[in-house]
Protein backbone atom coordinates (compact mmCIF):
# COMPACT_ATOMS: atom_id res chain seq x y z
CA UNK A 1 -13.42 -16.39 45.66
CA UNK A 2 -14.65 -17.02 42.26
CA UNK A 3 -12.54 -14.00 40.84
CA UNK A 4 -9.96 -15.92 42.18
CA UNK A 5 -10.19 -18.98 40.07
CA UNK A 6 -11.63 -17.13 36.15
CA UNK A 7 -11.71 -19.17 33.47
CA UNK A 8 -9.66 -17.61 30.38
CA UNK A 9 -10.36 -18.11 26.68
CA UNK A 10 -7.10 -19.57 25.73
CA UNK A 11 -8.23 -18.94 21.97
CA UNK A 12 -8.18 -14.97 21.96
CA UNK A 13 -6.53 -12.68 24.39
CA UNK A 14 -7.17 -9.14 24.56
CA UNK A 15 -4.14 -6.50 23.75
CA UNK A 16 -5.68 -3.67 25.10
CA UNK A 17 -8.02 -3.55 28.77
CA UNK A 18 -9.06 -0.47 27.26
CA UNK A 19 -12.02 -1.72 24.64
CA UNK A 20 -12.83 1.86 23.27
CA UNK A 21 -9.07 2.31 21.88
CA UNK A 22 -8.70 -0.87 20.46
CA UNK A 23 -11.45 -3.75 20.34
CA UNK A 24 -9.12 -5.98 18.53
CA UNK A 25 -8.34 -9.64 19.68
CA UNK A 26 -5.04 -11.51 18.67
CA UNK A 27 -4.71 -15.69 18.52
CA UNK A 28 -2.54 -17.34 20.88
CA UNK A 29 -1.27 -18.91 17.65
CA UNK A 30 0.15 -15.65 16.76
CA UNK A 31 1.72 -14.87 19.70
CA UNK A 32 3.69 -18.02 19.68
CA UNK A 33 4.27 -17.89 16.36
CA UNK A 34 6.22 -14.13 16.55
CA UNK A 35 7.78 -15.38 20.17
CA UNK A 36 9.36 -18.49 17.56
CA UNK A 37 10.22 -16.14 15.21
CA UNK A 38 12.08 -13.33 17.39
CA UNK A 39 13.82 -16.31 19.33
CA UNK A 40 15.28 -17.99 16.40
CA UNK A 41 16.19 -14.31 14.63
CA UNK A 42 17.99 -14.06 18.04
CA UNK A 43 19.55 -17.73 19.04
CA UNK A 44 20.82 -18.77 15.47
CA UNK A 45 23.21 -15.87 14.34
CA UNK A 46 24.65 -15.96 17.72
CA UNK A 47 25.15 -19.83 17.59
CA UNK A 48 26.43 -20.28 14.30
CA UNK A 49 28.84 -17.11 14.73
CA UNK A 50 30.01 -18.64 17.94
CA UNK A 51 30.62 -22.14 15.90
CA UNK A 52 32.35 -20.42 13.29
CA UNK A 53 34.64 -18.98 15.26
CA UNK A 54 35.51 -21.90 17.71
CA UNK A 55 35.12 -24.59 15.23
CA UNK A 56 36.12 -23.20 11.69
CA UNK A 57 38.47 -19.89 12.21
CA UNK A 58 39.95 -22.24 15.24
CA UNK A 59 40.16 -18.61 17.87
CA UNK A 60 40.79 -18.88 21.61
CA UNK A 61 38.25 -18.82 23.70
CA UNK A 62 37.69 -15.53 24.78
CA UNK A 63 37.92 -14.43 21.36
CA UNK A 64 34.85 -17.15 20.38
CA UNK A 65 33.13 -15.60 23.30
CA UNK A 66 33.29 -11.85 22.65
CA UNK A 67 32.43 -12.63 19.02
CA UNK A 68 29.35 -14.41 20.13
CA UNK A 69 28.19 -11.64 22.72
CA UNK A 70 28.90 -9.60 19.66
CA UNK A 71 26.78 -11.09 17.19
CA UNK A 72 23.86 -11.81 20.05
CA UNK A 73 23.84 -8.08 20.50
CA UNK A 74 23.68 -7.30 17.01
CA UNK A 75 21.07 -10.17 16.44
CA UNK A 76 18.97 -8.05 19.40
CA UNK A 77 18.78 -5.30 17.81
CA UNK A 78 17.74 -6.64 14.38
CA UNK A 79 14.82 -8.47 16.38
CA UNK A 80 14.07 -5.56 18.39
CA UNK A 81 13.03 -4.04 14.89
CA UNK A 82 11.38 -6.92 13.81
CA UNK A 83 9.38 -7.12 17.00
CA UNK A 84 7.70 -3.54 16.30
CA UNK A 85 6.94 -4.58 12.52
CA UNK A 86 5.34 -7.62 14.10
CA UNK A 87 3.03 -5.70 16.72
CA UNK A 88 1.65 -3.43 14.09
C-alpha cells in the first residue's frame, strides 16, 4: 500500500527510467516553461489569422474558418520543430 501513495519530488523529474543512458534531471520550471512556449507558437498565429480575416479582410465565415485551420496547421508544424530543438 505504500507504493500506492509515493511521494514525488516536484522539483526534478527524471526523463529517462533508464539511469545508465541518461542520468540527467530536468526542472519542472522547464517543462512549463517549453509547454508556454509551444502553446503560444501554436494559439497566437491561428488567432490573429482568424481575426484578420473575420475582422479586417471582412470574409464569410467559412472562409475565416478554413483560413484559421490553415494557419493552426501551419503553426503545428513550426512548433513541432521547435519542440525537438527544445528537447535536445
Amino acid at each position: 500500500m505504500k507504493d500506492f501513495y509515493r511521494i514525488y519530488n516536484y522539483h526534478d523529474v527524471r526523463l529517462d527510467s533508464n539511469p545508465e543512458k541518461n542520468d540527467a534531471k530536468i526542472s519542472m520550471l522547464r517543462i512549463f516553461l517549453n509547454g508556454t512556449l509551444l502553446a503560444v507558437i501554436i494559439a497566437v498565429p491561428a488567432i490573429s489569422g482568424t481575426v484578420l480575416f473575420h475582422y479586417v479582410i471582412k470574409t464569410n465565415l467559412i472562409i475565416t474558418i478554413t483560413a484559421g485551420i490553415i494557419t493552426l496547421f501551419v503553426a503545428m508544424g513550426f512548433a513541432y520543430k521547435v519542440s525537438k530543438k527544445l528537447a535536445l
